[in-house]
PDB file of N, CA and C in Angstrom:
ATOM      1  N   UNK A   1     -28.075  -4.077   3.103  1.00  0.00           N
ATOM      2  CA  UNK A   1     -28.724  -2.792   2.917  1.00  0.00           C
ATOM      3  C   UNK A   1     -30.227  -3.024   2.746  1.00  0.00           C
ATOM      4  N   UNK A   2     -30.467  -2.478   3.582  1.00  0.00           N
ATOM      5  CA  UNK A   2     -32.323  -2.293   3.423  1.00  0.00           C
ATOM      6  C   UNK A   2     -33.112  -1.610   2.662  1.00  0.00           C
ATOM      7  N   UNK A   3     -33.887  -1.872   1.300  1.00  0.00           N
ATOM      8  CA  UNK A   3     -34.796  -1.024   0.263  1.00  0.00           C
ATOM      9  C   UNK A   3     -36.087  -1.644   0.705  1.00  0.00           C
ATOM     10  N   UNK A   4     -37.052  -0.569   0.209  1.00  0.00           N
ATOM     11  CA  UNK A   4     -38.527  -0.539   0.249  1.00  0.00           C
ATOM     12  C   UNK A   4     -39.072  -0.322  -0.771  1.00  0.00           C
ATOM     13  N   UNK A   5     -40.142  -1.214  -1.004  1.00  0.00           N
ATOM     14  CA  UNK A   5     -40.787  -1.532  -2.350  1.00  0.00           C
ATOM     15  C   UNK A   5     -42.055  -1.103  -2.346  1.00  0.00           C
ATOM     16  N   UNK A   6     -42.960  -0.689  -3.560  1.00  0.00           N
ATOM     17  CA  UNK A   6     -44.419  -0.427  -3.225  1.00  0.00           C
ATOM     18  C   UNK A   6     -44.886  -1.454  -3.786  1.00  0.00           C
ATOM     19  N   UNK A   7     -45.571  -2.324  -2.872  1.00  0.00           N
ATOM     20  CA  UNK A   7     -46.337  -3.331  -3.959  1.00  0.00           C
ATOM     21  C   UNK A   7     -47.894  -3.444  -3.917  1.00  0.00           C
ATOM     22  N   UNK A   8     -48.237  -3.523  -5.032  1.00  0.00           N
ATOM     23  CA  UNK A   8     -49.421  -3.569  -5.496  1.00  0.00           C
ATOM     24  C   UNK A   8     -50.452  -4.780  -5.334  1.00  0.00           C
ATOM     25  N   UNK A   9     -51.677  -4.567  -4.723  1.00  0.00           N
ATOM     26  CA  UNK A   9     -52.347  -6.148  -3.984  1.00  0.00           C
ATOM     27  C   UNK A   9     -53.544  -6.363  -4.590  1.00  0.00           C
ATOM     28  N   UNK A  10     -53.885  -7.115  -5.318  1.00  0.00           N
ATOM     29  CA  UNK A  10     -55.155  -7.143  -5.897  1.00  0.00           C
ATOM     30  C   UNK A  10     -56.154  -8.231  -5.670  1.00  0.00           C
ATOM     31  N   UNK A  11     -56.858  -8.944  -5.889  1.00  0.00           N
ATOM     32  CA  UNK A  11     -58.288  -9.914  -5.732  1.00  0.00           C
ATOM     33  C   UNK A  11     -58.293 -10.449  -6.539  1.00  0.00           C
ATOM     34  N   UNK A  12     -58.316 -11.594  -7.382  1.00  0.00           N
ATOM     35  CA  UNK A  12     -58.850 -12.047  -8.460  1.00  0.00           C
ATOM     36  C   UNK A  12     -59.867 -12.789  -8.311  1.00  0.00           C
ATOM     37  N   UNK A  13     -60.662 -13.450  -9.824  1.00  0.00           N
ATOM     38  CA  UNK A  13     -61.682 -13.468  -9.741  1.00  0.00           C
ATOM     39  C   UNK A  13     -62.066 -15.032  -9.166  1.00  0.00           C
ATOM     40  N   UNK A  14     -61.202 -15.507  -8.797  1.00  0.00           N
ATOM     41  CA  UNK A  14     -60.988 -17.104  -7.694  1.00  0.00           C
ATOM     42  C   UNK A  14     -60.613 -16.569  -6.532  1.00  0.00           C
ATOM     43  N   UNK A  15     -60.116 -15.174  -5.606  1.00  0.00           N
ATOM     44  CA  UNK A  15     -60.537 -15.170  -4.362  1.00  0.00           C
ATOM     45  C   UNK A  15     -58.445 -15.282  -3.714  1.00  0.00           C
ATOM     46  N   UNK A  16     -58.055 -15.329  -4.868  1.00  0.00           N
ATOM     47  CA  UNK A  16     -56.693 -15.185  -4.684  1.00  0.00           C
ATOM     48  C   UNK A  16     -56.135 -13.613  -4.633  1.00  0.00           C
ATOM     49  N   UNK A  17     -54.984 -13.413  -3.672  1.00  0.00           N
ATOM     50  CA  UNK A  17     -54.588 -12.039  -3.494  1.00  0.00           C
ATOM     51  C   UNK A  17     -53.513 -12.254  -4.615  1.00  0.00           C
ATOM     52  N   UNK A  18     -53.050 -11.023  -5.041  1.00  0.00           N
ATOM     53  CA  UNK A  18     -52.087 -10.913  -6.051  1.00  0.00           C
ATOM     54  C   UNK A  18     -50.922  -9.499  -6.005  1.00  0.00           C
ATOM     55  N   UNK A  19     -50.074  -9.945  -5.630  1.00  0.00           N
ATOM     56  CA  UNK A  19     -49.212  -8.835  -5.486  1.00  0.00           C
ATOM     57  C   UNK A  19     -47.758  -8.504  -6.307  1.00  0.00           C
ATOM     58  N   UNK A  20     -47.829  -7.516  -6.996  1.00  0.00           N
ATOM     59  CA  UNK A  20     -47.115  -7.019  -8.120  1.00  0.00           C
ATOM     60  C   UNK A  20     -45.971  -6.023  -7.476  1.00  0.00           C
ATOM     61  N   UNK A  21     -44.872  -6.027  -7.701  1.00  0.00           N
ATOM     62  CA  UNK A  21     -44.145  -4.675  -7.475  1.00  0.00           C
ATOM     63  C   UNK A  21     -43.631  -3.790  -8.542  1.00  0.00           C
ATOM     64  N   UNK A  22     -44.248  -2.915  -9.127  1.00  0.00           N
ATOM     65  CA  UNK A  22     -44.061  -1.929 -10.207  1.00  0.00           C
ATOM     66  C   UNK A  22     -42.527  -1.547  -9.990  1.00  0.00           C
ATOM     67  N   UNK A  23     -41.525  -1.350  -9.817  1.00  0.00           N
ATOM     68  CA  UNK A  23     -40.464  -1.129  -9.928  1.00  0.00           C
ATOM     69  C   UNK A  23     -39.516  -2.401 -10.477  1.00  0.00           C
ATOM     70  N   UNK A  24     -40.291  -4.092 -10.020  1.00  0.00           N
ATOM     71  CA  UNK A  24     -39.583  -4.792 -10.824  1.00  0.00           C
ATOM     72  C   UNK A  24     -39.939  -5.414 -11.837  1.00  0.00           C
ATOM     73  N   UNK A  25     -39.585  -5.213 -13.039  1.00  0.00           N
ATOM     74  CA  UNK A  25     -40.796  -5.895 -13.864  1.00  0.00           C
ATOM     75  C   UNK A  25     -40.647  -7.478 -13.395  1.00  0.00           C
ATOM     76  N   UNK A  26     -41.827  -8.146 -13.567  1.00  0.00           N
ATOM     77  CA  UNK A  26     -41.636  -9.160 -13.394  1.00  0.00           C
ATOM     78  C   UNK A  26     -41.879 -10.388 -12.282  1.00  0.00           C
ATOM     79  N   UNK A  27     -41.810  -8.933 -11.364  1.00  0.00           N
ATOM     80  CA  UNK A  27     -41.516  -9.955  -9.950  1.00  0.00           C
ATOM     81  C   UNK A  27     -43.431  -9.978  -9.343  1.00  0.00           C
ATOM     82  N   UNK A  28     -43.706 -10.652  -9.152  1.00  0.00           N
ATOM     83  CA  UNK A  28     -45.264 -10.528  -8.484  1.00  0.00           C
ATOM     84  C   UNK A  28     -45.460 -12.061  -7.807  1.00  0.00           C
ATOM     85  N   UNK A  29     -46.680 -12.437  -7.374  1.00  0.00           N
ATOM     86  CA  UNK A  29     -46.872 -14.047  -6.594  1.00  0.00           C
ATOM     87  C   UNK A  29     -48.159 -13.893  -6.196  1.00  0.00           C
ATOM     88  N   UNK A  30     -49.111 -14.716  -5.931  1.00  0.00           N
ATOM     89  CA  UNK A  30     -50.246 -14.846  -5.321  1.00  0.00           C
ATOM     90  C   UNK A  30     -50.082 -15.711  -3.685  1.00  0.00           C
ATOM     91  N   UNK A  31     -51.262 -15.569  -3.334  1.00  0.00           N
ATOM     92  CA  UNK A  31     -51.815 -16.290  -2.215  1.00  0.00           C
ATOM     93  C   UNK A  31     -53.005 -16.294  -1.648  1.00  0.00           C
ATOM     94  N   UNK A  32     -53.766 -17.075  -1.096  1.00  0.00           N
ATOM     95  CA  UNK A  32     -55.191 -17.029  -0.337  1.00  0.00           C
ATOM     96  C   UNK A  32     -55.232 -16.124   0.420  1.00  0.00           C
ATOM     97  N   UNK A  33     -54.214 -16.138   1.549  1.00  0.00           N
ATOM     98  CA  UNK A  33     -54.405 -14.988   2.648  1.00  0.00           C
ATOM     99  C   UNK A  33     -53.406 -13.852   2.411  1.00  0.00           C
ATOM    100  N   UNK A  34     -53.625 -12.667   2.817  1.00  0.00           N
ATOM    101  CA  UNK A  34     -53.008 -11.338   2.814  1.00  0.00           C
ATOM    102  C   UNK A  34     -51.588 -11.738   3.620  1.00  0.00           C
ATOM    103  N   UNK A  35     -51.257 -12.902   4.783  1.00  0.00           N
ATOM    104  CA  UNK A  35     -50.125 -12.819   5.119  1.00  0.00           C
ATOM    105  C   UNK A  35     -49.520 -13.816   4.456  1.00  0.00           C
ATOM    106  N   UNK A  36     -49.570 -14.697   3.891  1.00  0.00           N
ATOM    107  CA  UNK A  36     -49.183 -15.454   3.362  1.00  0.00           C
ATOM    108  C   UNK A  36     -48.212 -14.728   2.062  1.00  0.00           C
ATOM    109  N   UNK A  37     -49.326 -13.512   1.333  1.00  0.00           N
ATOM    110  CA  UNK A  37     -48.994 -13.179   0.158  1.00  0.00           C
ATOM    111  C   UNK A  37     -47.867 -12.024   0.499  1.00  0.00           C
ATOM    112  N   UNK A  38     -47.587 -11.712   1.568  1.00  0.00           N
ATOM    113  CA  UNK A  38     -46.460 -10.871   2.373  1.00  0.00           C
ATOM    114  C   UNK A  38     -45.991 -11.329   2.361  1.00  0.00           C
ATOM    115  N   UNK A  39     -45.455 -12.899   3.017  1.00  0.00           N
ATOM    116  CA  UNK A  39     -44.343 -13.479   2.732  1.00  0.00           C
ATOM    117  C   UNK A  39     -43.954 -13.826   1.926  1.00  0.00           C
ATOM    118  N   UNK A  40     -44.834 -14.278   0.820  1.00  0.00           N
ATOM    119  CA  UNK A  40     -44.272 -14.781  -0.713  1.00  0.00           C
ATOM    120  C   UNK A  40     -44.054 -13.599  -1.438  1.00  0.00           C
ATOM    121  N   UNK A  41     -44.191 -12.885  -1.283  1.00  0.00           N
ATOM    122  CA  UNK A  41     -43.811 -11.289  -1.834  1.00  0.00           C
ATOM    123  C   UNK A  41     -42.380 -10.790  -1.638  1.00  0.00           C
ATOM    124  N   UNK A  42     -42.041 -10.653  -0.098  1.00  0.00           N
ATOM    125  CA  UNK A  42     -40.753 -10.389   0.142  1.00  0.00           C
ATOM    126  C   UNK A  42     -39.866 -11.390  -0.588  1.00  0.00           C
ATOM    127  N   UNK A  43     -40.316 -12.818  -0.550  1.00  0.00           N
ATOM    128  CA  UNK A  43     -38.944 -13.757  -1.244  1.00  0.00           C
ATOM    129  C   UNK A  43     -39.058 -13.510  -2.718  1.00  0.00           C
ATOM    130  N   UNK A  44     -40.233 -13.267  -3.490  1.00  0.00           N
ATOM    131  CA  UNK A  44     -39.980 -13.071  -4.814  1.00  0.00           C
ATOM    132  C   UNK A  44     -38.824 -11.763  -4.660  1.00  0.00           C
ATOM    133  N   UNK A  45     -39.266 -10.518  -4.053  1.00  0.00           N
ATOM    134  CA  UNK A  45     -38.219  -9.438  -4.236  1.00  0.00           C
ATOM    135  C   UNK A  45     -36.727  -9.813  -4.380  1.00  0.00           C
ATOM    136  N   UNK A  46     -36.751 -10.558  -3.101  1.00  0.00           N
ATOM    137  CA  UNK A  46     -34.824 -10.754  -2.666  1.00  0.00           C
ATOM    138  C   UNK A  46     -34.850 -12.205  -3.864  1.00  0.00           C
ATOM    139  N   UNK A  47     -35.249 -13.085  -4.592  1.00  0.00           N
ATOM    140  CA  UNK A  47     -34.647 -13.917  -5.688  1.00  0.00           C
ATOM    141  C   UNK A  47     -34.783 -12.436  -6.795  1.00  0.00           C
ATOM    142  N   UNK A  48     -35.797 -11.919  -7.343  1.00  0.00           N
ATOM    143  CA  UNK A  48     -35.826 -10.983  -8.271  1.00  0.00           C
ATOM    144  C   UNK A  48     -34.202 -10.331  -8.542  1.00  0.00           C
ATOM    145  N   UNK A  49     -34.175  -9.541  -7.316  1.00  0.00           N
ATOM    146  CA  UNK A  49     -32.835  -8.932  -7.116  1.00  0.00           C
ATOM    147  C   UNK A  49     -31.765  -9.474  -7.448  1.00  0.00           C
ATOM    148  N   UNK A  50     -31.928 -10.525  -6.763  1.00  0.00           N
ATOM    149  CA  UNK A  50     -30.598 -11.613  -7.195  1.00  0.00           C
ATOM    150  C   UNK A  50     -30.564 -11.820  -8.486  1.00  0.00           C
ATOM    151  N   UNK A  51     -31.439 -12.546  -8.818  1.00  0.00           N
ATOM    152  CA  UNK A  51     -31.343 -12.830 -10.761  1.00  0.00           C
ATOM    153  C   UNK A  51     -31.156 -11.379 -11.371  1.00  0.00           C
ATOM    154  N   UNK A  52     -31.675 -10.299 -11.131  1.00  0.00           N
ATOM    155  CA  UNK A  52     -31.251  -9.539 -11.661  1.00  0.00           C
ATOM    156  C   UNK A  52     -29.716  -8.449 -11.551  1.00  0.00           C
ATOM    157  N   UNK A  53     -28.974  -9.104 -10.344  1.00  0.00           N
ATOM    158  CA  UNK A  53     -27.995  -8.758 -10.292  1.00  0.00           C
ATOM    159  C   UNK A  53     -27.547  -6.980  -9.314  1.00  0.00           C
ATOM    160  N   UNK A  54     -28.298  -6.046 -10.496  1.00  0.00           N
ATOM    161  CA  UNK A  54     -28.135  -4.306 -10.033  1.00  0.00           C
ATOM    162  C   UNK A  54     -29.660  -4.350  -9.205  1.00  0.00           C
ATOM    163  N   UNK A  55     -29.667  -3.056  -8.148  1.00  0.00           N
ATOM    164  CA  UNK A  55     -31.004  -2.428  -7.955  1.00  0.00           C
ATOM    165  C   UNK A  55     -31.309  -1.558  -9.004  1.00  0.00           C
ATOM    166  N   UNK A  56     -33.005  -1.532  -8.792  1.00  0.00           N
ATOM    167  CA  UNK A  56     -33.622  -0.932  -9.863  1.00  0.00           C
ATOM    168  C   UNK A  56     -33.616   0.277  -9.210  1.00  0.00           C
ATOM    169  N   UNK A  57     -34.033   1.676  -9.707  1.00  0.00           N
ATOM    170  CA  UNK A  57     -33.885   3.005 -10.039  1.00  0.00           C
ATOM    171  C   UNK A  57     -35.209   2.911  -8.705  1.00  0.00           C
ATOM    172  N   UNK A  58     -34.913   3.654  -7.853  1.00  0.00           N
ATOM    173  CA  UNK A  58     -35.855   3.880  -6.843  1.00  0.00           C
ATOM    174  C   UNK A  58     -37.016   5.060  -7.494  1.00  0.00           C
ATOM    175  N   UNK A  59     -38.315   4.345  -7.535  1.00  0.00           N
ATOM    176  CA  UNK A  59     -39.400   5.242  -7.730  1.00  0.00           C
ATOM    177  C   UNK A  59     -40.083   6.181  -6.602  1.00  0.00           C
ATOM    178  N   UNK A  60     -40.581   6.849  -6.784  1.00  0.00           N
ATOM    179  CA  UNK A  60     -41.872   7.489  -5.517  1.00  0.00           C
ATOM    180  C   UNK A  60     -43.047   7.141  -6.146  1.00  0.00           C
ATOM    181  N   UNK A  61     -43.782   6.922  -5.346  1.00  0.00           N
ATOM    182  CA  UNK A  61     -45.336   6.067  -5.287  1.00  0.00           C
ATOM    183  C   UNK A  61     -46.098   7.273  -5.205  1.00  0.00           C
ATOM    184  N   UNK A  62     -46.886   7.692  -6.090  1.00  0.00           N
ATOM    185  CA  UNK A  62     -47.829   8.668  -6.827  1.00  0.00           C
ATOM    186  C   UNK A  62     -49.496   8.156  -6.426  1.00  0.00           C
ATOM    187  N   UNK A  63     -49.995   7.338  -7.136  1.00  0.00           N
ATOM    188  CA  UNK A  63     -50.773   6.852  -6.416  1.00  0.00           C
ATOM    189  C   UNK A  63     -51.539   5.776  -7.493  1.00  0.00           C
ATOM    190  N   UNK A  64     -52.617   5.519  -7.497  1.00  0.00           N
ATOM    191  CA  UNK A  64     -53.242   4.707  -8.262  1.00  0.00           C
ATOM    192  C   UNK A  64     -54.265   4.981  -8.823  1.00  0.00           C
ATOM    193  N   UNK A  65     -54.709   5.162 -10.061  1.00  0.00           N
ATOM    194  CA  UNK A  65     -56.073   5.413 -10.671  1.00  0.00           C
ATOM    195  C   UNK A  65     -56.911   4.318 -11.498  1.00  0.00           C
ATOM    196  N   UNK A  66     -57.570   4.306 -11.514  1.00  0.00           N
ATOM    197  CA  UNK A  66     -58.681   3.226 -12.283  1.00  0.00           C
ATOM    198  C   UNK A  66     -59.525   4.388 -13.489  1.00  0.00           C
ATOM    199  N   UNK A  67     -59.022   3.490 -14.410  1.00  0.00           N
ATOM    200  CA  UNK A  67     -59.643   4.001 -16.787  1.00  0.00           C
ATOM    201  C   UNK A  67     -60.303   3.004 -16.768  1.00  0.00           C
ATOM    202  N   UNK A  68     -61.819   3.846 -17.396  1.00  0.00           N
ATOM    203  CA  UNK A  68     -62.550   3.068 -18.020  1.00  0.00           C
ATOM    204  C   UNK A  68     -62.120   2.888 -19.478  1.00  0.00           C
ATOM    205  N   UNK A  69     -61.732   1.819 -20.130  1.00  0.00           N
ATOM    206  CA  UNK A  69     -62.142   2.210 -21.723  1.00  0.00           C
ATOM    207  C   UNK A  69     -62.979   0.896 -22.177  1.00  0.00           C
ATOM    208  N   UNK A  70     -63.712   1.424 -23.363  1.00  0.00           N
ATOM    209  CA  UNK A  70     -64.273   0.465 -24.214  1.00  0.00           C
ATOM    210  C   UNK A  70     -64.144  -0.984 -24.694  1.00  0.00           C
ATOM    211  N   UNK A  71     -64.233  -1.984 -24.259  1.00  0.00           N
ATOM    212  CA  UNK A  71     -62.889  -3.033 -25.059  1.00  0.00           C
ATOM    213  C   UNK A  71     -63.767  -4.126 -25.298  1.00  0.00           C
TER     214      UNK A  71
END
């Protein structure tokens, strides 16, 4: 069975991509290049799944905002 994930891709401050999937806690991976971090992304999902046994509760993707606060 085929599910779709939203995952989240970010930059850090060494130039590494970083990709998170908010529906699993837990599951995320880096890489140098954007395809690289696609593929290491999909295999974190399908081990995630596995170790975790059930699928998680399918979300809808709202969108993303950026807070300033004080810190």
């Amino acid at each position: 069975m085929a599910r779709q994930f939203d995952v989240v891709v970010e930059k850090d401050s060494d130039g590494f991509f970083v990709a998170t999937v908010p529906a699993i806690p837990g599951c995320h991976t880096q890489a140098r290049s954007l395809d690289k971090l696609m593929s290491r992304i999909r295999e974190a999902i399908e081990l995630c799944l596995e170790v975790q046994g059930t699928l998680p509760e399918n979300l809808d993707f709202v969108g993303v905002q950026r807070v300033t606060v004080d810190a």
